[in-house]
Protein backbone atom coordinates (compact mmCIF):
# COMPACT_ATOMS: atom_id res chain seq x y z
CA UNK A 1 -31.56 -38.12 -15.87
CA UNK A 2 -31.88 -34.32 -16.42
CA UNK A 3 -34.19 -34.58 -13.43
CA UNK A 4 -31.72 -35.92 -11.39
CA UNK A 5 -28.83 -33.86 -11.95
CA UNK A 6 -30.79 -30.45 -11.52
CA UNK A 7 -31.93 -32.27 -8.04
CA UNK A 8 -28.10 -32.48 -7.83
CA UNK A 9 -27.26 -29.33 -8.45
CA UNK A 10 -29.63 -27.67 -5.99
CA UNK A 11 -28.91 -30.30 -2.89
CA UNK A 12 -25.09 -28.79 -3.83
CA UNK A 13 -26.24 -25.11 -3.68
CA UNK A 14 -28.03 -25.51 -0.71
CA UNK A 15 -25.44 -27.37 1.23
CA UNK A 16 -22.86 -24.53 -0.17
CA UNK A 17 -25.18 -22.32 0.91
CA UNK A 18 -25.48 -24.26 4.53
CA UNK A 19 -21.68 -23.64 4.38
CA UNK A 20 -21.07 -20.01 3.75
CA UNK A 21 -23.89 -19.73 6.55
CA UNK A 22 -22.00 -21.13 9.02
CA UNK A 23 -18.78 -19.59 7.72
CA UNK A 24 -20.04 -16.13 8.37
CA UNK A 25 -21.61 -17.22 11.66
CA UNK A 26 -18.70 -18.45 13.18
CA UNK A 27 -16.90 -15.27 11.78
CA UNK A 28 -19.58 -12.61 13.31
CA UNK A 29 -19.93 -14.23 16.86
CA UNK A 30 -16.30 -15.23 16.93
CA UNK A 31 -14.88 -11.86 15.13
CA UNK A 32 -17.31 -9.35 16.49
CA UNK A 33 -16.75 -10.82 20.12
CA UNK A 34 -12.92 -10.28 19.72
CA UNK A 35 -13.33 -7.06 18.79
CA UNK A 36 -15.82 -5.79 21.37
CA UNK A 37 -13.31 -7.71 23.87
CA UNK A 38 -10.31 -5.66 22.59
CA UNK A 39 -12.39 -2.17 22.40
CA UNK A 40 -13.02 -2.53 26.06
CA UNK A 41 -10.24 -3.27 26.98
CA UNK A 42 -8.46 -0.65 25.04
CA UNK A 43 -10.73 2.20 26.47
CA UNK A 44 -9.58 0.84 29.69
CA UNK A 45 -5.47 1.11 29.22
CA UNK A 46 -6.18 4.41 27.46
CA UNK A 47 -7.81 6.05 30.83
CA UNK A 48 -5.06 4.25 33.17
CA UNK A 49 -2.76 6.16 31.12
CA UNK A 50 -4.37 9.39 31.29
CA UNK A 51 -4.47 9.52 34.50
CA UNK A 52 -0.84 7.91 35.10
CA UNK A 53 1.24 10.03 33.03
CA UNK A 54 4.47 8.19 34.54
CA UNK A 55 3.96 4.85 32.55
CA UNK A 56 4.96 6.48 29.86
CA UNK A 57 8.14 6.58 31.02
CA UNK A 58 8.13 2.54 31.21
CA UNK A 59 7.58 2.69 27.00
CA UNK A 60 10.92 1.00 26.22
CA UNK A 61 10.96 -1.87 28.72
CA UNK A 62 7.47 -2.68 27.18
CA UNK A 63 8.80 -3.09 23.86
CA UNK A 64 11.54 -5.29 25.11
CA UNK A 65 8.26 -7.12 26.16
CA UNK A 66 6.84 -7.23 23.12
CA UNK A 67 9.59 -7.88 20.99
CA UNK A 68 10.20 -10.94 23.04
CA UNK A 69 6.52 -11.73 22.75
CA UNK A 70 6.67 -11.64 19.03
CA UNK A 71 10.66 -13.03 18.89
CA UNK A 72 8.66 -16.49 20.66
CA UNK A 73 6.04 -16.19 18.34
CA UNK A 74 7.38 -16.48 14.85
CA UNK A 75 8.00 -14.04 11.54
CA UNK A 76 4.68 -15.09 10.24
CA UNK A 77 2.89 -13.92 12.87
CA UNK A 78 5.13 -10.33 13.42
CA UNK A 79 3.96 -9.69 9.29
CA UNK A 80 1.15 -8.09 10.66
CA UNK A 81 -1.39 -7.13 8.07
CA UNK A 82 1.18 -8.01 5.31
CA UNK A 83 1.17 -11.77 6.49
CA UNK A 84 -2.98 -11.95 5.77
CA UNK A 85 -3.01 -9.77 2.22
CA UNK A 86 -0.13 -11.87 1.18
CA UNK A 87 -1.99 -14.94 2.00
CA UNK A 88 -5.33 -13.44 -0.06
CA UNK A 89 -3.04 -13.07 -2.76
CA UNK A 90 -1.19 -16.67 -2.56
CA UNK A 91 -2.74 -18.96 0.04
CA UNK A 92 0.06 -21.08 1.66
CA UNK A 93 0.54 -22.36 5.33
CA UNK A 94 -2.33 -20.12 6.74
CA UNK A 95 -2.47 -16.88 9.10
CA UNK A 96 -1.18 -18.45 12.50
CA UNK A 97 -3.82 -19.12 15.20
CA UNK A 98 -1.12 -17.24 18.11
CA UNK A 99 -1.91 -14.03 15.54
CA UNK A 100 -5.42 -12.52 16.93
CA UNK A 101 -3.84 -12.91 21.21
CA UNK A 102 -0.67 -11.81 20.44
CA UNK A 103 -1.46 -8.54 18.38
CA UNK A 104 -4.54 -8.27 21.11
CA UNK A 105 -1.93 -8.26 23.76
CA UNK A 106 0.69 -6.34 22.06
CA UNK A 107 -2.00 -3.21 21.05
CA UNK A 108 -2.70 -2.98 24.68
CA UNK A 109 0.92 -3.03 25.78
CA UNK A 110 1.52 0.00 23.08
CA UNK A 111 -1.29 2.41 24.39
CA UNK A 112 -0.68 2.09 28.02
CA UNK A 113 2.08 2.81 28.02
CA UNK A 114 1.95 5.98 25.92
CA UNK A 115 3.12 4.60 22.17
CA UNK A 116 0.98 6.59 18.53
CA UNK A 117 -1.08 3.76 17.11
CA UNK A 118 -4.55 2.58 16.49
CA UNK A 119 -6.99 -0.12 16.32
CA UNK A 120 -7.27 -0.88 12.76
CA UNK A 121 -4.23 -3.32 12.27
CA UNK A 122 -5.45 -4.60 15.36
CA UNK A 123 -9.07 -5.63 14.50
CA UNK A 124 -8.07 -7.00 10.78
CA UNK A 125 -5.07 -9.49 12.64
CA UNK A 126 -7.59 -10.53 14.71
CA UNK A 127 -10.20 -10.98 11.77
CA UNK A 128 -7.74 -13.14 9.68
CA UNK A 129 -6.70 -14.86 12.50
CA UNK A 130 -10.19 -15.85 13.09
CA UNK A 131 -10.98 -16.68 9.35
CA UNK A 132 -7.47 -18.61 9.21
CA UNK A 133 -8.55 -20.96 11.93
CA UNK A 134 -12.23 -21.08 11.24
CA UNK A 135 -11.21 -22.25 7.66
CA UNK A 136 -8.75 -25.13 8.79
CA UNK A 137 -12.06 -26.16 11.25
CA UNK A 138 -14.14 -26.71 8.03
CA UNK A 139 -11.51 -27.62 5.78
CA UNK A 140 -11.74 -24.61 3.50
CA UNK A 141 -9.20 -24.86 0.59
CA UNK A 142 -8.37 -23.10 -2.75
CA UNK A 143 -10.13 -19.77 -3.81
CA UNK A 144 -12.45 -20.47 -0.78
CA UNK A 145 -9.58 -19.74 1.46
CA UNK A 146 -9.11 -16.11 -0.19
CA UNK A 147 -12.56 -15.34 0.26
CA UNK A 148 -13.29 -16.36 3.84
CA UNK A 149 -9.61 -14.53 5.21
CA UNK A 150 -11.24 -11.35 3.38
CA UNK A 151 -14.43 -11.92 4.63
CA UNK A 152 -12.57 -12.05 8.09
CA UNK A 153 -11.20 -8.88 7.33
CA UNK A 154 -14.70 -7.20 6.62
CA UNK A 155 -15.83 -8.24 9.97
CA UNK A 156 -12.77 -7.06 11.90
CA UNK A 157 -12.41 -3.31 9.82
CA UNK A 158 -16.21 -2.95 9.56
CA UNK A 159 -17.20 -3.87 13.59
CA UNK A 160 -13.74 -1.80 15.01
CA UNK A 161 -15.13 1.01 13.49
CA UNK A 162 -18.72 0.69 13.92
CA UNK A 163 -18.97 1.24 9.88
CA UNK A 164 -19.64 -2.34 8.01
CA UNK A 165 -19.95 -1.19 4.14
CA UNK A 166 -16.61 0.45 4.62
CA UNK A 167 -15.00 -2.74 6.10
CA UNK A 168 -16.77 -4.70 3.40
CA UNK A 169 -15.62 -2.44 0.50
CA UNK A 170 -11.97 -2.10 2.20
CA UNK A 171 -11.08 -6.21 2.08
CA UNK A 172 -12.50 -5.94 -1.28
CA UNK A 173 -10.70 -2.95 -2.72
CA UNK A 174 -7.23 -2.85 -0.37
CA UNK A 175 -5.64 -6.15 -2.39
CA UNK A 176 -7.98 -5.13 -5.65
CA UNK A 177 -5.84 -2.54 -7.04
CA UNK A 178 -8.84 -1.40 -9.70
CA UNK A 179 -10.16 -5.06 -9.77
CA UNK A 180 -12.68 -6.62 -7.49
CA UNK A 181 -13.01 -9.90 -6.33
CA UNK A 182 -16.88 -10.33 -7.40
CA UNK A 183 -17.73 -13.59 -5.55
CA UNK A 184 -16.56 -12.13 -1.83
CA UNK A 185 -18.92 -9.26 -2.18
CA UNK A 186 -21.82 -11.06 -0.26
CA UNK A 187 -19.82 -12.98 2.00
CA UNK A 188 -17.62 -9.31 2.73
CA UNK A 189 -21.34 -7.68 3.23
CA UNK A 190 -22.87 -9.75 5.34
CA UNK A 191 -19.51 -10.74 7.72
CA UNK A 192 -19.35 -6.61 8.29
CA UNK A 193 -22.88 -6.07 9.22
CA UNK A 194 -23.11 -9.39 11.26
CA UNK A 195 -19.75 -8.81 12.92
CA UNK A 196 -21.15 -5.15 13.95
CA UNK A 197 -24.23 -5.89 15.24
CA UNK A 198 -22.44 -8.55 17.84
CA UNK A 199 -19.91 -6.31 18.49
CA UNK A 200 -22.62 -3.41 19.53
CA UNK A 201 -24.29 -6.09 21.12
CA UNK A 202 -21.60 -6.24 23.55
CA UNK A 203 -22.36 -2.54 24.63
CA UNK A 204 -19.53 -1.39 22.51
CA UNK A 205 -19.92 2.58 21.69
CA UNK A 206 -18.28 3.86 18.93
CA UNK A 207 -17.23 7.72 18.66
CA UNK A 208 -19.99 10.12 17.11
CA UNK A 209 -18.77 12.04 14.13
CA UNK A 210 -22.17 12.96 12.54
CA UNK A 211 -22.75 15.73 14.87
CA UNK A 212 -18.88 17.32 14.10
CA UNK A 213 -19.59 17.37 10.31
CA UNK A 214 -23.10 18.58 10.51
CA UNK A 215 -23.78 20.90 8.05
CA UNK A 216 -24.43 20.01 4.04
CA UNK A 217 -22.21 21.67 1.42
CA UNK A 218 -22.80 20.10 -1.90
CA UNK A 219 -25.86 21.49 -3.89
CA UNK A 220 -26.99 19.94 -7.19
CA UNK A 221 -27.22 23.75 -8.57
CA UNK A 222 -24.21 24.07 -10.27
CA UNK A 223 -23.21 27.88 -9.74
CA UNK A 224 -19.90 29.50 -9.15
CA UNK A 225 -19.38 28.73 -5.21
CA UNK A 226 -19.72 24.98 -6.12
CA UNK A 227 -17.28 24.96 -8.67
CA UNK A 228 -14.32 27.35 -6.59
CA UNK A 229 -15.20 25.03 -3.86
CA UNK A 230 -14.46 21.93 -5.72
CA UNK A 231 -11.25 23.55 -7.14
CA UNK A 232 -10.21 23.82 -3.12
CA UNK A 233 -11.30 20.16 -2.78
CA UNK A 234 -8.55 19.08 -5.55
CA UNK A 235 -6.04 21.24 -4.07
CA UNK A 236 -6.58 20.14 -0.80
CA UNK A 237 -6.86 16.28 -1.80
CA UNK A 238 -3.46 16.94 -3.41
CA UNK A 239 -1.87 18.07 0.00
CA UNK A 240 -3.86 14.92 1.50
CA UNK A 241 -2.36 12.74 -0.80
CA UNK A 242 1.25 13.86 -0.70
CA UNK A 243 1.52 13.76 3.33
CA UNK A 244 -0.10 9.60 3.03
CA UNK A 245 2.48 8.91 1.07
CA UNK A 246 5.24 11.06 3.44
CA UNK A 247 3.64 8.38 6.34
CA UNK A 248 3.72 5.61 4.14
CA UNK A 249 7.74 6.21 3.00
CA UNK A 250 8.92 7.42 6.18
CA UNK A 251 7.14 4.13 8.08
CA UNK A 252 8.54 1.93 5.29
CA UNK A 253 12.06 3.78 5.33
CA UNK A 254 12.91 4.01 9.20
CA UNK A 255 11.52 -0.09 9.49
CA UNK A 256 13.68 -0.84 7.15
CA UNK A 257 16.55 1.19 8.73
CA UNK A 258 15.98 0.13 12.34
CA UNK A 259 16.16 -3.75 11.06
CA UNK A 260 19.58 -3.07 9.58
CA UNK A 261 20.78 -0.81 12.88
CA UNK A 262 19.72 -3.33 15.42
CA UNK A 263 19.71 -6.91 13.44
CA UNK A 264 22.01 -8.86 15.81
CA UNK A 265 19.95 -7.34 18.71
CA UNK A 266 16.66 -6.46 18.17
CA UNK A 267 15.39 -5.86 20.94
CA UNK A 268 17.04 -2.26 20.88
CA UNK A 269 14.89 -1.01 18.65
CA UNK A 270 11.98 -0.54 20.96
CA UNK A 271 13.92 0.56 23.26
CA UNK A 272 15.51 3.25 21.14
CA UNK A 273 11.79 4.38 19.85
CA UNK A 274 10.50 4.36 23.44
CA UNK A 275 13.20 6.84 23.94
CA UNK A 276 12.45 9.02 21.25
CA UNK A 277 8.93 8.98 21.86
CA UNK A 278 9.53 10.24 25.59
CA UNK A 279 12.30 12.88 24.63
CA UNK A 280 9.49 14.32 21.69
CA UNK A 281 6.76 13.98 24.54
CA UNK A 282 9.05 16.38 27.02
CA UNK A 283 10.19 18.81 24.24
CA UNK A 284 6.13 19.37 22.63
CA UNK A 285 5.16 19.84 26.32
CA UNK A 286 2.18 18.23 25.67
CA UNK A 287 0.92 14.11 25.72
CA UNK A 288 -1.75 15.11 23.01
CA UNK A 289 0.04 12.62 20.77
CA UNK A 290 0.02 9.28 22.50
CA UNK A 291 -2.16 6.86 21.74
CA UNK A 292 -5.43 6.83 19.74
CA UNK A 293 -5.37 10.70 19.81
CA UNK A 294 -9.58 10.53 19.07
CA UNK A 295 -10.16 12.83 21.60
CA UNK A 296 -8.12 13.68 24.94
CA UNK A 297 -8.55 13.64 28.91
CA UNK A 298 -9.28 17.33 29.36
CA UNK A 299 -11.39 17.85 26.03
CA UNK A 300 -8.87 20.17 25.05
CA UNK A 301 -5.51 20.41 23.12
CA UNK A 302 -5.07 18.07 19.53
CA UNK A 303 -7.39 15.92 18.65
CA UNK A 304 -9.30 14.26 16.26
CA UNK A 305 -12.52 15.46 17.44
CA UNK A 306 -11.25 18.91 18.40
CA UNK A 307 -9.75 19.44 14.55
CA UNK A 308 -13.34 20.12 13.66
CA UNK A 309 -13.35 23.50 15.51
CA UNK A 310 -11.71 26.50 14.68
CA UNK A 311 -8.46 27.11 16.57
CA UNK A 312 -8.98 23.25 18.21
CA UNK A 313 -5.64 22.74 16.96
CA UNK A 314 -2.41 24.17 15.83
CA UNK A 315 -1.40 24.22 12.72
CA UNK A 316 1.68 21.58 12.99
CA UNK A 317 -0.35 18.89 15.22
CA UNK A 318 -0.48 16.42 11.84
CA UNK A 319 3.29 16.36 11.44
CA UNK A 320 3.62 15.73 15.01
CA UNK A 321 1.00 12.75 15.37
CA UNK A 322 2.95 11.86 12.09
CA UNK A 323 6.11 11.57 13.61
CA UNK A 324 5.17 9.92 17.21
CA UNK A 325 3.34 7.01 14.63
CA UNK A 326 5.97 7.05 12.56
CA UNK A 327 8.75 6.09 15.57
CA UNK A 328 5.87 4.38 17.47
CA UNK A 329 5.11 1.47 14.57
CA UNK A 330 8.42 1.16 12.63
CA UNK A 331 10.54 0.80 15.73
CA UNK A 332 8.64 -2.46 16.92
CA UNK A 333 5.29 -1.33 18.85
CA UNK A 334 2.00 -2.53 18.20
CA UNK A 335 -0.92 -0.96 16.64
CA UNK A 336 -3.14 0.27 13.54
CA UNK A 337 -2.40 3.10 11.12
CA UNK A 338 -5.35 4.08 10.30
CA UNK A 339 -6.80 6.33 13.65
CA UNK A 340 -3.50 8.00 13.65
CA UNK A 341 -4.14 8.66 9.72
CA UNK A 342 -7.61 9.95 10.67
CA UNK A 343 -5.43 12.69 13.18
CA UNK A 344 -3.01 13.33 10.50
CA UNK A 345 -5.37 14.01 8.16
CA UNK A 346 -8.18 16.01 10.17
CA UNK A 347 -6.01 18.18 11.76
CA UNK A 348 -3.94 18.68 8.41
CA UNK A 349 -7.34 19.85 7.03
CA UNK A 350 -8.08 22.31 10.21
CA UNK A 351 -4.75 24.19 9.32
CA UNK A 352 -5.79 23.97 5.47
CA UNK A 353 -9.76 25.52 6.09
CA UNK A 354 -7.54 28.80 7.34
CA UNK A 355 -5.52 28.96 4.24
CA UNK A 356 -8.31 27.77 1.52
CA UNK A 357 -11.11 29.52 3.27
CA UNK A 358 -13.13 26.40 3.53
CA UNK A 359 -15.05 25.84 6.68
CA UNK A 360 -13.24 23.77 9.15
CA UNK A 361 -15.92 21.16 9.95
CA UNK A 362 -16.00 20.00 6.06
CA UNK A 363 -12.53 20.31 5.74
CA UNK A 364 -11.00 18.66 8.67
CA UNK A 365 -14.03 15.40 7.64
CA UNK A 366 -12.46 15.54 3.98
CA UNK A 367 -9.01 15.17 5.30
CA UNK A 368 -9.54 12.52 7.97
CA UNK A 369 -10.76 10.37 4.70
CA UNK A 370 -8.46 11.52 2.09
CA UNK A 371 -5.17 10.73 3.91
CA UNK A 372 -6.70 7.39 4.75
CA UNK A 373 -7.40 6.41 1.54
CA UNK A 374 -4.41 8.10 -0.07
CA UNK A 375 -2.32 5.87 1.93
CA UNK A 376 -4.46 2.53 1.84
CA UNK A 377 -5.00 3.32 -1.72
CA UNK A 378 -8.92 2.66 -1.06
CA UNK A 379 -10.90 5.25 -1.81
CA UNK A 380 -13.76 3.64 -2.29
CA UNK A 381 -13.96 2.12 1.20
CA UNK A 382 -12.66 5.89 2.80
CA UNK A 383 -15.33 7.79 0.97
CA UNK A 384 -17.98 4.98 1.95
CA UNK A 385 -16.59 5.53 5.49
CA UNK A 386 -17.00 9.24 5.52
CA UNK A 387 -20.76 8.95 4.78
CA UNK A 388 -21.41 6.25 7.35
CA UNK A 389 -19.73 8.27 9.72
CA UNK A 390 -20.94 12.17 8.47
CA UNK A 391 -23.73 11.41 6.30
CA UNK A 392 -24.59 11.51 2.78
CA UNK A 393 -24.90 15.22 1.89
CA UNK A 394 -21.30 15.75 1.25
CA UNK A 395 -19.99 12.09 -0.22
CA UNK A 396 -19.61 14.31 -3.47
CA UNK A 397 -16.88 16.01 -1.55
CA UNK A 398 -15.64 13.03 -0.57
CA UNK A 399 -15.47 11.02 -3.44
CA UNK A 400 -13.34 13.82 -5.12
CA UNK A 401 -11.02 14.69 -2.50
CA UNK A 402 -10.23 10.63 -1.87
CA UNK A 403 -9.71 9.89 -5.25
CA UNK A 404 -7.38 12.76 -5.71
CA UNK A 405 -5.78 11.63 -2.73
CA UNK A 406 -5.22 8.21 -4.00
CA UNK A 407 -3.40 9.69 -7.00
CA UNK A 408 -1.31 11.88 -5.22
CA UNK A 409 0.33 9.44 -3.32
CA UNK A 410 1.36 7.10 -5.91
CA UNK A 411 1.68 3.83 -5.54
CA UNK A 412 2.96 4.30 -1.77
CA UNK A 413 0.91 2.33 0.77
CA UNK A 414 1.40 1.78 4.37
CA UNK A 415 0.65 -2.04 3.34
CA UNK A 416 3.97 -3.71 1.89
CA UNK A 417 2.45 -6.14 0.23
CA UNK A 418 0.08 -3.83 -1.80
CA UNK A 419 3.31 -2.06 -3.01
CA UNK A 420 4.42 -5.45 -3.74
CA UNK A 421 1.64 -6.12 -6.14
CA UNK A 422 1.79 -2.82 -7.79
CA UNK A 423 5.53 -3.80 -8.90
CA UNK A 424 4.67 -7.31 -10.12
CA UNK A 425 1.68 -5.85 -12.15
CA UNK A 426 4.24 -3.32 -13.75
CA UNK A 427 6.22 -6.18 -14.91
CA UNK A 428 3.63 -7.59 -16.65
């Protein structure tokens, strides 16, 4: 009999193993596609906007658009990213199929015609969208249902930004808060790295950052410069971490407001922030804060790749890009958080380098982590990301200035339904 049921028991593994196969399959191919599909496309919108600087005067009637998009749609599928962590935490009716188009269709809208978002929110929608419906194909229930929606947000943070152990790390840690979930770490894994390699497979190019952060500024020698320079890293992760958790109140606080101002017709709030973000467009003089803001037509003016060179920005360009986002995502556009954080936060730590005498390359790479994780409250997944993306010889740097980050900003988050979890874990 004992023969038997250990023949049992491995016929079960391997058909759970057949499972979890074709799970992460369907995820890559499905995911990765989506994503490679939307990355096109948006590199597409963002030149037709570059060079037709008068559709951003058509903003407002495009939110009408997508407010009526998303008013025919459903609430559960206008929770954005809060719909899918909430469902990781308490699986219920499932992330709606109509999710991974609409938010698709709605990110496009946003950045052609001139609104401050990114990619990220994007890419995980569409990634628990695509879990959500790959699950009710094979019938996935229970706990299984948690860890194939964050496996389908590994593949859809992790192939957006061409960096899968961050996207595997970040579903892990964003819903963790200290506490992993141990049995989605090789499902997380190898989602991220599939759904990256058939995302690059579709010619997809993602931005190089290695060559902006080249040089190595950590030694093992512990001597004098090493420890004043950590000192500067603390200070500076402070100053990281309070402005995530400015973006993260102000976001939650002006959403909140806007609902209240415009509940009977809501509608008008689009149209109200497409006004604002035309009027702040005409009074900077500049269009250096619309869309992705990674880099811009002429090369020149505020950017995240320009933050890495002395005097490539001024020294005000994060509180603007905070502001356009701000208006841009609270008042009913479409979009991620996170690029716009990566602005915030290089170009925060180009005007810091001046004042800290820290040199602007490692300083601007700290702070496009360190205001990412300090309002994700992952700084795990954001130092992870920095070495992907700069290499390995400062993650020292980067481990210090995220965690302090992730202090500093409390338990803020641009994700509701983390702060939601902080406040039923205090009432324990």
């Amino acid at each position: 009999m004992s023969g038997i049921a250990a023949k049992m028991k491995v016929q079960d593994l391997f058909r759970v193993f057949l499972r979890w196969c074709l799970i992460i399959l369907l995820l890559a191919v499905v995911g990765g596609t989506a994503v490679a599909v939307f990355l096109h496309l948006l590199d597409a919108v963002t030149m037709a906007r570059w060079q037709n600087e008068w559709l951003l005067y058509l903003l407002p009637l495009a939110g009408v658009v997508i407010y009526w998009l998303y008013h025919k749609a459903g609430s559960a599928a206008a929770g954005g990213n809060d719909t899918i962590l909430r469902e990781v935490m308490k699986p219920t009716g499932g992330v709606p199929a109509v999710m991974a188009p609409l938010v698709l269709f709605a990110t496009l809208i946003t950045h052609l015609f001139g609104g401050s978002a990114g990619r990220e929110g994007t890419a995980v929608q569409m990634g628990g969208s695509i879990a959500g419906m790959v699950g009710r194909w094979l019938h996935v229930t229970g706990a299984e249902r948690r860890l194939v929606l964050l496996s389908g947000i590994a593949a859809g943070f992790g192939a957006v930004f061409g960096t899968p152990i961050a996207g595997a790390i970040f579903a892990l840690e964003v819903m963790a808060i200290g506490r992993l979930r141990y049995a989605a770490i090789i499902p997380c894994f190898a989602s991220a790295f599939a759904a990256h390699f058939v995302c690059m497979a579709w010619g997809v190019t993602h931005t190089q950052y290695r060559p902006l952060l080249s040089g190595t500024y950590f030694a093992f020698s512990p001597d004098r410069d090493q420890f004043i320079l950590a000192l500067k890293v603390v200070v500076a992760g402070v100053a990281f971490g309070l402005v995530a958790r400015l973006f993260a109140y102000s976001s939650h606080k002006l959403k909140d407001a806007a609902g209240k101002w415009y509940a009977s017709r809501g509608w008008l709030s689009p149209v109200v922030g497409g006004l604002v973000v035309i009027a702040a467009t005409v009074a900077v003089g500049s269009t250096d804060y619309l869309g992705l803001g990674v880099t811009t037509f002429s090369g020149k003016g505020a950017s995240i790749v320009n933050a890495f060179h002395s005097g490539g920005v001024g020294q005000w360009s994060w509180l603007l890009k905070l502001m356009f986002t701000v208006v841009t995502l609270s008042m009913g556009f479409k979009g991620g958080e996170v690029t716009p954080l990566f602005f915030i936060g290089a170009t925060l730590g180009s005007a810091l380098s001046v004042w800290l005498n820290v040199p602007v390359e490692l300083m601007a790479g700290i702070g496009f982590l360190a205001v990412f994780a300090g309002a994700t409250n992952t700084p795990v997944a954001s130092a992870l990301m920095g070495a992907e993306l700069f290499g390995w010889g400062n993650t020292v740097w980067f481990v210090l200035a995220c965690f302090v980050a992730r202090y500093a900003s409390g338990s803020t988050s641009i994700y509701k339904a983390q702060e939601e979890k902080w406040s039923a874990m205090e009432d324990l």
